[in-house]
Structures are given as C-alpha cells and as structure tokens.
Protein backbone atom coordinates (compact mmCIF):
# COMPACT_ATOMS: atom_id res chain seq x y z
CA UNK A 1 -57.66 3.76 -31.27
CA UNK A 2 -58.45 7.08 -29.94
CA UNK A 3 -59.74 9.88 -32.03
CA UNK A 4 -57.20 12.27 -32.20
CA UNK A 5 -57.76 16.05 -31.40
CA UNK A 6 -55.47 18.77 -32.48
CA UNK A 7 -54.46 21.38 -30.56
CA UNK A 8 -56.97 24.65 -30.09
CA UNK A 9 -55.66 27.72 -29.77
CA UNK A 10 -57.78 30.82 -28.75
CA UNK A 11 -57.56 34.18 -30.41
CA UNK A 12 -54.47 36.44 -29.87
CA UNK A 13 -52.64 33.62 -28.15
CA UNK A 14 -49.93 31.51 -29.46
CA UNK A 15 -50.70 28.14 -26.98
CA UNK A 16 -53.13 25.45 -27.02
CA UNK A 17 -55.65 26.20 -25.10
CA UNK A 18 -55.95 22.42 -23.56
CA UNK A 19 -51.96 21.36 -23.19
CA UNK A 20 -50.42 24.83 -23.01
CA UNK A 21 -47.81 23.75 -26.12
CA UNK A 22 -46.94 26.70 -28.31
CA UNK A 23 -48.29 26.57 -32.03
CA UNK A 24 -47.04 28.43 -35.34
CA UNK A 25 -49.44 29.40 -37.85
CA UNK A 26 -50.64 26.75 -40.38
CA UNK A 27 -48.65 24.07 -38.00
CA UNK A 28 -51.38 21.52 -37.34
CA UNK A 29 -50.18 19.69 -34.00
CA UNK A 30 -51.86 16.69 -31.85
CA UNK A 31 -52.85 17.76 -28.75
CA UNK A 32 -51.78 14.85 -25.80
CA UNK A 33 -53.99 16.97 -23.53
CA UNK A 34 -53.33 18.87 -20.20
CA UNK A 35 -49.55 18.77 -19.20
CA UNK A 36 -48.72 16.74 -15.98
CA UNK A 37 -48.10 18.94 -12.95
CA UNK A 38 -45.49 18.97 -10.62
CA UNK A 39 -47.75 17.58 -7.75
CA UNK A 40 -48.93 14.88 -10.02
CA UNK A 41 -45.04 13.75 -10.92
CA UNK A 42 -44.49 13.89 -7.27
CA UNK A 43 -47.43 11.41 -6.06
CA UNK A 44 -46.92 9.41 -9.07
CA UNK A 45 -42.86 8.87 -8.15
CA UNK A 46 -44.85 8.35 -3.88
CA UNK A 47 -46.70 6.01 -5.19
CA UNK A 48 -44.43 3.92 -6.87
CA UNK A 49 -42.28 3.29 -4.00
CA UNK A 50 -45.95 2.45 -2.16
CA UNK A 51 -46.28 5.58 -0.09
CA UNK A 52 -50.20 6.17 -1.46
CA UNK A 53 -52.58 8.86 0.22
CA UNK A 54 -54.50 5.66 2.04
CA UNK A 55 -51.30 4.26 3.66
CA UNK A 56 -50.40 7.87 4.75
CA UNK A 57 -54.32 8.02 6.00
CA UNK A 58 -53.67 4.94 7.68
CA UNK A 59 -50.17 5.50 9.43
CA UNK A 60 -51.73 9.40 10.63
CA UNK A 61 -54.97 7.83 11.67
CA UNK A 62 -57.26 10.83 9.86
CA UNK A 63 -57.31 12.82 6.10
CA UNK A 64 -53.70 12.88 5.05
CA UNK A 65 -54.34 16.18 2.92
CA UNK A 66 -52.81 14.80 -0.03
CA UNK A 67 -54.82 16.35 -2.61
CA UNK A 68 -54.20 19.85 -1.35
CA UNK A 69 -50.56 19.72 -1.45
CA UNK A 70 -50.70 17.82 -4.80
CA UNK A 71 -52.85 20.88 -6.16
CA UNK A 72 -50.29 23.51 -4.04
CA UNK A 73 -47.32 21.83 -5.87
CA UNK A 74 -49.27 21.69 -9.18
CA UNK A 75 -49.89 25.47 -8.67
CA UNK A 76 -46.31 26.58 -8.16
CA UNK A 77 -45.00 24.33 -10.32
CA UNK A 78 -46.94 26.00 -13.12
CA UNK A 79 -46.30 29.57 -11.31
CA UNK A 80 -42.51 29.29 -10.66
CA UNK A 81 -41.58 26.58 -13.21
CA UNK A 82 -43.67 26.45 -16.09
CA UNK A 83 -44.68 23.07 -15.47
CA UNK A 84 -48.21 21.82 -15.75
C-alpha cells in the first residue's frame, strides 16, 4: 500500500496546495493528488474508443499536436470551469 499524504495547504489559503480541494481548520484530509484536467478526461474518453495520439500521427502522416490541445483544454478547463 501506498503511503498516504495529507493535503498541504500554504499560508493564507484555504486549498491544498497539490489537489486544489478546499480544507477547514483542524480537518486533516488525504490528498489523491493533482485533479484530472479537462484535456486529460477528453484523451482518456479518445482513447478508449482507440482514437490514440499515434493512430492520429499515423492517419495525418506527421505530429498530431495532441499534447498541446490536451494542455489548451486542461488550461481552460481550469480557467473557465474550475476543473483540473
């Protein structure tokens, strides 16, 4: 098993500072690390129907790019929706 960290929180703030979670004062909490991102959901739900960032390389003959849109979605996810 794992050795279990709990959640840090940095002075003045009410959120860990690793998953983003909010914490109360003497609350002890389990921290299951960094929140999954909207870009990471998305290629996750690409990849289980097979669509993967080396078919798309494949079927585009060159980079597919993947990464940067998975970070771009990641980003506004966390900007617009509070995800991630």
């Amino acid at each position: 098993m794992a050795d279990r960290v709990f959640c840090a929180v940095r002075d003045g703030e009410f959120a860990c500072s690793r998953c983003g979670h909010p914490l109360y004062p003497g609350v002890g909490r389990v921290c299951p690390g960094p929140r999954t991102g909207l870009g990471d959901m998305v290629a996750a739900g690409l990849s289980a129907v097979g669509i993967t960032p080396e078919r798309v390389s494949a079927v585009i003959g060159g980079p597919c790019g993947c990464e940067e849109r998975k970070e771009a979605l990641n980003d506004w996810g966390r900007d617009h929706l509070g995800i991630g």
